[in-house]
PDB file of N, CA and C in Angstrom:
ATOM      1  N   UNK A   1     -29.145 -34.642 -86.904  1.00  0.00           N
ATOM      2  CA  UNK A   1     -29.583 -33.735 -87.932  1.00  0.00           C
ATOM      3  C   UNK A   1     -31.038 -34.049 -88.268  1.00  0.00           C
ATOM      4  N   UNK A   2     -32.049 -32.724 -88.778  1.00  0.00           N
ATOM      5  CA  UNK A   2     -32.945 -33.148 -88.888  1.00  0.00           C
ATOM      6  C   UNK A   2     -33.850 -32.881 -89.894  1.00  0.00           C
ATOM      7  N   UNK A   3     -34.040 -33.370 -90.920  1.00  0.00           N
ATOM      8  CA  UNK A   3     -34.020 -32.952 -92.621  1.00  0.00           C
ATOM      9  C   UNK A   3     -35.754 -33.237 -92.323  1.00  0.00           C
ATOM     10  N   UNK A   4     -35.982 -31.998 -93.337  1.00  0.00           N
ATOM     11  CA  UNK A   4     -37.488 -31.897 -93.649  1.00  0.00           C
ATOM     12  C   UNK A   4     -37.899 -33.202 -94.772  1.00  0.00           C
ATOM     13  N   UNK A   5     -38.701 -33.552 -94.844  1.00  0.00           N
ATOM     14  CA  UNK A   5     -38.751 -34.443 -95.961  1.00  0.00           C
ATOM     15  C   UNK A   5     -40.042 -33.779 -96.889  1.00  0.00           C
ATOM     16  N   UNK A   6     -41.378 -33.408 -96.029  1.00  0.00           N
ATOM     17  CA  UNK A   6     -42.636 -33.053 -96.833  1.00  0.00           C
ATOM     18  C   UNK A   6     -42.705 -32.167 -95.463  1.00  0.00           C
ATOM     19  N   UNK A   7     -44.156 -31.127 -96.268  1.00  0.00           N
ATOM     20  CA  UNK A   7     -44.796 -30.608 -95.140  1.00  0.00           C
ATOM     21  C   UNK A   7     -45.009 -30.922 -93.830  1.00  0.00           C
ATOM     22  N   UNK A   8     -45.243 -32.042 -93.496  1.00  0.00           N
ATOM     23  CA  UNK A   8     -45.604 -32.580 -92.432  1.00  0.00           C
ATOM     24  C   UNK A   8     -44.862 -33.892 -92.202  1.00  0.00           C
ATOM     25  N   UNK A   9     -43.469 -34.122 -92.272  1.00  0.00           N
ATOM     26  CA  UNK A   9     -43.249 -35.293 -92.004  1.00  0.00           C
ATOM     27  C   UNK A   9     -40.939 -34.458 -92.092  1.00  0.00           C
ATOM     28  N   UNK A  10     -40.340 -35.501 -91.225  1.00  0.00           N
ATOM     29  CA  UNK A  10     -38.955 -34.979 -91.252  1.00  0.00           C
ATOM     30  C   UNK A  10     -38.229 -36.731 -90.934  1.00  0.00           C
ATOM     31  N   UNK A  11     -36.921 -36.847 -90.585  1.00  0.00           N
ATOM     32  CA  UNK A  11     -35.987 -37.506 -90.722  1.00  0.00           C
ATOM     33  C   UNK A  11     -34.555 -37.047 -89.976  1.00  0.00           C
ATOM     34  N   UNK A  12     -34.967 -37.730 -88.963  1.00  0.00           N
ATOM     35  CA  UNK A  12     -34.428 -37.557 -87.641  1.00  0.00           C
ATOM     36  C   UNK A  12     -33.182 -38.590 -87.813  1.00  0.00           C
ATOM     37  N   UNK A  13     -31.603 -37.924 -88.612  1.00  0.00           N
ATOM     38  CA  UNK A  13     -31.212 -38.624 -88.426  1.00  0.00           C
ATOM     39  C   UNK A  13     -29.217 -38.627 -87.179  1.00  0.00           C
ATOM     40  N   UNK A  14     -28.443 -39.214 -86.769  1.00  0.00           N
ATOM     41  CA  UNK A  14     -27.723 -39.170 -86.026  1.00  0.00           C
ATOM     42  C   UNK A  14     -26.061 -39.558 -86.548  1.00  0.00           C
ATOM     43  N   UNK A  15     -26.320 -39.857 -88.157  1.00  0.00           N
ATOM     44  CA  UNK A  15     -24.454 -40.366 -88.312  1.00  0.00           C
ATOM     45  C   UNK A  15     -24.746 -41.855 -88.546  1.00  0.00           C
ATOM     46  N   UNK A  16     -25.824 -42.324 -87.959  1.00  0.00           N
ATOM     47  CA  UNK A  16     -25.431 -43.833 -87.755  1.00  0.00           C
ATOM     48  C   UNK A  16     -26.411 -44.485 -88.693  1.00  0.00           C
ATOM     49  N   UNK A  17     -26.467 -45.815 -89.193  1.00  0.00           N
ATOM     50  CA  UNK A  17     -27.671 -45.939 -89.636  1.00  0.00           C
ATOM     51  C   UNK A  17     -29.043 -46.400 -88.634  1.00  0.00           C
ATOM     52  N   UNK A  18     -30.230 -45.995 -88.970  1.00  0.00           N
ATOM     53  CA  UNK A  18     -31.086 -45.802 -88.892  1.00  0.00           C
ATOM     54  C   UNK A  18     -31.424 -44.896 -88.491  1.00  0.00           C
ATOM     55  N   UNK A  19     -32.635 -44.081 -89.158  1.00  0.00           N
ATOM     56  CA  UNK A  19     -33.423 -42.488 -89.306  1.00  0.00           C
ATOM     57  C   UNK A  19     -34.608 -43.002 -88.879  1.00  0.00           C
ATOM     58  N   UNK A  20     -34.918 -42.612 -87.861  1.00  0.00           N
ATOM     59  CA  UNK A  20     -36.635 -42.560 -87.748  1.00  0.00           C
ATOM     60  C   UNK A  20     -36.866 -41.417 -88.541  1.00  0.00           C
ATOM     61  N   UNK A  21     -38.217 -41.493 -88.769  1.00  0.00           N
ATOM     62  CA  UNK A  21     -38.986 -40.453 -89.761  1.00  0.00           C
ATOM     63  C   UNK A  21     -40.365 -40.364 -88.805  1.00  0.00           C
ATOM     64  N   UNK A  22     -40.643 -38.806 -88.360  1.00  0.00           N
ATOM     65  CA  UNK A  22     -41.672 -38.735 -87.659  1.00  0.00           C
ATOM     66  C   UNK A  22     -42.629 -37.480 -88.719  1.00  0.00           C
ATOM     67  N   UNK A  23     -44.315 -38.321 -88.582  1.00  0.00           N
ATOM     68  CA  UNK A  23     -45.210 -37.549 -89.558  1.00  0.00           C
ATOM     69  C   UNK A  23     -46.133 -37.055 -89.073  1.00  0.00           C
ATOM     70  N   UNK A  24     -46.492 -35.615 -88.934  1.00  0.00           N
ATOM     71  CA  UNK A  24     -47.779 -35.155 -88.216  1.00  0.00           C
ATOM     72  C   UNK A  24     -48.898 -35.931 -88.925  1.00  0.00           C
ATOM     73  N   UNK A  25     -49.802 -36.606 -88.318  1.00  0.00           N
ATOM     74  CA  UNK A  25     -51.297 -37.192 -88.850  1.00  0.00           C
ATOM     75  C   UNK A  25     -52.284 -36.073 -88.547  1.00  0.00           C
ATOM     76  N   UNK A  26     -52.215 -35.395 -87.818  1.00  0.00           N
ATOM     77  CA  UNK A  26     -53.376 -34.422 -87.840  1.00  0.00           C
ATOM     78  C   UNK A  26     -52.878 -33.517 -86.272  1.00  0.00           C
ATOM     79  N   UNK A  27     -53.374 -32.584 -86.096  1.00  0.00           N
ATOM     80  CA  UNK A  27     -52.977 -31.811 -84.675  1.00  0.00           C
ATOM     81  C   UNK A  27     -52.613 -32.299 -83.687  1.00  0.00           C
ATOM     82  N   UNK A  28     -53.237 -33.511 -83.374  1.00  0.00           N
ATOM     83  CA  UNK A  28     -52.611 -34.207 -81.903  1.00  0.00           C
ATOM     84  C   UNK A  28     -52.133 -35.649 -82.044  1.00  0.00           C
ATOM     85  N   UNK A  29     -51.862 -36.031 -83.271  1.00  0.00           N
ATOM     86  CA  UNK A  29     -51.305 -37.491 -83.427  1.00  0.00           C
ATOM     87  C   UNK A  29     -49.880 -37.501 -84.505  1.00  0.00           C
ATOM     88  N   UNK A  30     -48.701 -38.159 -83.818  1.00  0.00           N
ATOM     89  CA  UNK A  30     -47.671 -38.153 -85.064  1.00  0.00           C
ATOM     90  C   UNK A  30     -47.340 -39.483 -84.874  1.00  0.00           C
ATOM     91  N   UNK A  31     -47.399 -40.019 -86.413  1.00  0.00           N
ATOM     92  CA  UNK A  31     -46.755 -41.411 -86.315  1.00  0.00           C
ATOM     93  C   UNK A  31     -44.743 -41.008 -86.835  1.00  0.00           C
ATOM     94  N   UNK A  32     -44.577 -42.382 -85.669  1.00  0.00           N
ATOM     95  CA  UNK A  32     -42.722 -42.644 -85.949  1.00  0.00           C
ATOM     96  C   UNK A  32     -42.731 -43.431 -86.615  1.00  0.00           C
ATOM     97  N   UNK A  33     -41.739 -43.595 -87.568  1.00  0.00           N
ATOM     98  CA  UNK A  33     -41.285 -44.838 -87.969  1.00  0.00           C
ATOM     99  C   UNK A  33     -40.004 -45.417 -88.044  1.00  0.00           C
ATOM    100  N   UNK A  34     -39.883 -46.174 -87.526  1.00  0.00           N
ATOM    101  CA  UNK A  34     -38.019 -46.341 -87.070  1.00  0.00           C
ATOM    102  C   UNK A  34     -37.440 -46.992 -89.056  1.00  0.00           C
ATOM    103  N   UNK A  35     -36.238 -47.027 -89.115  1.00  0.00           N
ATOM    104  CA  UNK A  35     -35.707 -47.791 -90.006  1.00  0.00           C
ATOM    105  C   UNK A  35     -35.881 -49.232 -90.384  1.00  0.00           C
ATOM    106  N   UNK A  36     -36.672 -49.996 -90.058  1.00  0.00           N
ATOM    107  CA  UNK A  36     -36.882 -51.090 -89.891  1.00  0.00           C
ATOM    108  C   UNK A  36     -38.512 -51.390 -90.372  1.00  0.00           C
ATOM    109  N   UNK A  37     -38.909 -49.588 -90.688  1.00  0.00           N
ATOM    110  CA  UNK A  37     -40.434 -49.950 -90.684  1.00  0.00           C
ATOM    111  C   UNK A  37     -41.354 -49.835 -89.909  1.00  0.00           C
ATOM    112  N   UNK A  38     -40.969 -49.864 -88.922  1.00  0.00           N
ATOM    113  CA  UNK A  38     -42.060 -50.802 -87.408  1.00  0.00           C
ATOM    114  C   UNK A  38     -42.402 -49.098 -86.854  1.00  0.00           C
ATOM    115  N   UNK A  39     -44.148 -48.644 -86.491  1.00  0.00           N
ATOM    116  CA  UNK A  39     -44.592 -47.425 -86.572  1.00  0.00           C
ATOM    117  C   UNK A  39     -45.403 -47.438 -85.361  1.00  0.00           C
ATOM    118  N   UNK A  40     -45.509 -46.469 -84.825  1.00  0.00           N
ATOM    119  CA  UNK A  40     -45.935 -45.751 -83.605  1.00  0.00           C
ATOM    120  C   UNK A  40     -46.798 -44.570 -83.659  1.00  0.00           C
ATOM    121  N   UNK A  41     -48.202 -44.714 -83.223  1.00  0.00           N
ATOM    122  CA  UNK A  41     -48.867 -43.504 -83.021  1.00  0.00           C
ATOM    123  C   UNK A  41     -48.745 -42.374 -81.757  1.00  0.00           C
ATOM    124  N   UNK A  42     -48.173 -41.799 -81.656  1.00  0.00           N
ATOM    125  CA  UNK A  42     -48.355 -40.843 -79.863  1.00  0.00           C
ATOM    126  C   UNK A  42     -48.901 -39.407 -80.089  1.00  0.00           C
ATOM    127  N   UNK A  43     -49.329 -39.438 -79.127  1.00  0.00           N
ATOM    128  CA  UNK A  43     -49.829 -38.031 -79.348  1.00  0.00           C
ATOM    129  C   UNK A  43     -48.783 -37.060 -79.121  1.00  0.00           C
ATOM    130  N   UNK A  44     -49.094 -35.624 -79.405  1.00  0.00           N
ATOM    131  CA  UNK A  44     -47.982 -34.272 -79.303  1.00  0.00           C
ATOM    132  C   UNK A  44     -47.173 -34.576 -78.424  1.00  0.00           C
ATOM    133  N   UNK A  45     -48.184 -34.511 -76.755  1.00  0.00           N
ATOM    134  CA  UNK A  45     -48.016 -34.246 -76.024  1.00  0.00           C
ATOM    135  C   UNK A  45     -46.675 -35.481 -75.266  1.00  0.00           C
ATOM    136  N   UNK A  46     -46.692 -36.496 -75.558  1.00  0.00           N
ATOM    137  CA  UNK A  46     -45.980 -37.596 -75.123  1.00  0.00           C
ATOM    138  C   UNK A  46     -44.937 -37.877 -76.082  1.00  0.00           C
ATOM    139  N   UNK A  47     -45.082 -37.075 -77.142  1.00  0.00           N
ATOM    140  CA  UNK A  47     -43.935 -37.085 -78.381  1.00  0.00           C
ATOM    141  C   UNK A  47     -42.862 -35.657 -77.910  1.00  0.00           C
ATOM    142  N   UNK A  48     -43.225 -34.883 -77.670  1.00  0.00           N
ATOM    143  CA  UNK A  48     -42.561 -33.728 -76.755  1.00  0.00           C
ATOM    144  C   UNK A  48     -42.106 -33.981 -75.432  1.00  0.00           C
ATOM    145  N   UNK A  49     -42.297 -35.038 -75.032  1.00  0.00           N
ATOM    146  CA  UNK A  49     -41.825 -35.768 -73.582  1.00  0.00           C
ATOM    147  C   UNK A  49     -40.611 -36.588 -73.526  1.00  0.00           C
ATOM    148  N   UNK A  50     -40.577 -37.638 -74.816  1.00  0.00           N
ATOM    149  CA  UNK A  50     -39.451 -38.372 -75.174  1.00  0.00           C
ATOM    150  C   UNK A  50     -38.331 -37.873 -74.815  1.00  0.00           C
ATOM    151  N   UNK A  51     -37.808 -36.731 -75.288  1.00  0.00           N
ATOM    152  CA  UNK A  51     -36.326 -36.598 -74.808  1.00  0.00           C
ATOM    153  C   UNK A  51     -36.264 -36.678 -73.126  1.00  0.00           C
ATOM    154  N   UNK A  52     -37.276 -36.061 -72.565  1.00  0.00           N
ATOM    155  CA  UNK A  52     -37.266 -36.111 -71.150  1.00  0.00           C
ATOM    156  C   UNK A  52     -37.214 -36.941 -70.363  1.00  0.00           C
ATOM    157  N   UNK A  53     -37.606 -38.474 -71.019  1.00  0.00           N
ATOM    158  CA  UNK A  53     -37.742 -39.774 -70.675  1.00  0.00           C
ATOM    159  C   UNK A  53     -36.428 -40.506 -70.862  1.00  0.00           C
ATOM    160  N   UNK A  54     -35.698 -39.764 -72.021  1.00  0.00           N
ATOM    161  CA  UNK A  54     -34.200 -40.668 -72.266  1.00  0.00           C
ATOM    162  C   UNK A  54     -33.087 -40.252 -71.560  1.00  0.00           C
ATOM    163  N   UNK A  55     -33.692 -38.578 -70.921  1.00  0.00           N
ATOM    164  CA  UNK A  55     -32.346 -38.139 -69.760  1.00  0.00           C
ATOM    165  C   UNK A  55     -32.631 -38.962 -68.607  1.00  0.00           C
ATOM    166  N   UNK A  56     -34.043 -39.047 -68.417  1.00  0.00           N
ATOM    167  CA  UNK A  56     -34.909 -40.020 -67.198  1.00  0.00           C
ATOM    168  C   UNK A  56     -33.714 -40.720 -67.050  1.00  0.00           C
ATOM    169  N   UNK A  57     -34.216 -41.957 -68.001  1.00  0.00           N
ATOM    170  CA  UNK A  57     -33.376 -43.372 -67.978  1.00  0.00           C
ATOM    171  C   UNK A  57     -31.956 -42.895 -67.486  1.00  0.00           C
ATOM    172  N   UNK A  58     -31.378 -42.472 -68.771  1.00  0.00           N
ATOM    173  CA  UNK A  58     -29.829 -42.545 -68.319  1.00  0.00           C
ATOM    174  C   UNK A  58     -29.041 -41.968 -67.553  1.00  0.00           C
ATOM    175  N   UNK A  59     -30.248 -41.016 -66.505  1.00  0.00           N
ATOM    176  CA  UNK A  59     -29.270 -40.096 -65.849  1.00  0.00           C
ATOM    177  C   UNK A  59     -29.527 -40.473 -64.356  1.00  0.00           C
ATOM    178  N   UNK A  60     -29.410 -39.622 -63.192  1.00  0.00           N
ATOM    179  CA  UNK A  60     -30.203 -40.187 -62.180  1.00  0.00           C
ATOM    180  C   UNK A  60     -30.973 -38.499 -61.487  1.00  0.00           C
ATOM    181  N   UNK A  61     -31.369 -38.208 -62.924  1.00  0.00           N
ATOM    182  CA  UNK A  61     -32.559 -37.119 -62.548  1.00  0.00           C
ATOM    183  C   UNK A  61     -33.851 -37.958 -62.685  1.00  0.00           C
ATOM    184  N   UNK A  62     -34.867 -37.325 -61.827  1.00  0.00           N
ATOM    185  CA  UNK A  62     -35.901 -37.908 -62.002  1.00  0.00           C
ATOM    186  C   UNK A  62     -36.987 -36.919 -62.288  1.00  0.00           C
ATOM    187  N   UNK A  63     -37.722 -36.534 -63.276  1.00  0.00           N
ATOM    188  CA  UNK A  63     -38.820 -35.737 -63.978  1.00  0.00           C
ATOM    189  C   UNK A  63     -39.808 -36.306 -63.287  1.00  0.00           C
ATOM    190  N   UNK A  64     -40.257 -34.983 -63.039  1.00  0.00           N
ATOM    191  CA  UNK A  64     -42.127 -35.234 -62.488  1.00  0.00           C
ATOM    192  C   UNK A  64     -42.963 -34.458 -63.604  1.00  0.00           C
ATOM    193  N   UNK A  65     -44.242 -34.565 -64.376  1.00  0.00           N
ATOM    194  CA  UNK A  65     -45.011 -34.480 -64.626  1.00  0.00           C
ATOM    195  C   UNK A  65     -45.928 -33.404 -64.061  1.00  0.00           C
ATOM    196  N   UNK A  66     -45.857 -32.049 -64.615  1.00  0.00           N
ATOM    197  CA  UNK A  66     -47.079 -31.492 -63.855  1.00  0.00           C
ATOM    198  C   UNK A  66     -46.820 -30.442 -62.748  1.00  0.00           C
TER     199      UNK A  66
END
């Protein structure tokens, strides 16, 4: 589920505990922040990639880029 929190910022959460909370910083940068605190800058473009990276891993598709 994925709850708005402010204009620019939501709460990505799954049932379980811990919610990352991801915040637009400006057009091409969003910081994460996991439950624990601990924060991450990525840009759009590699933040829109993530899910693609976690079928990566666990599946045995392999994504190309491009």
């Amino acid at each position: 589920m994925i709850t708005k929190l402010t204009e620019n910022s939501v709460k990505i959460c799954c049932g379980k505990a811990g919610c990352p909370v991801v915040e637009k910083i400006d057009e091409d940068h969003y910081k994460v922040t996991d439950d624990d605190g601990n924060t991450i800058v990525v840009k759009k473009e590699e933040l829109k990639l993530m899910g693609d990276a976690v079928t990566t891993i666990d599946g045995d598709e392999k994504l190309l880029c491009g």
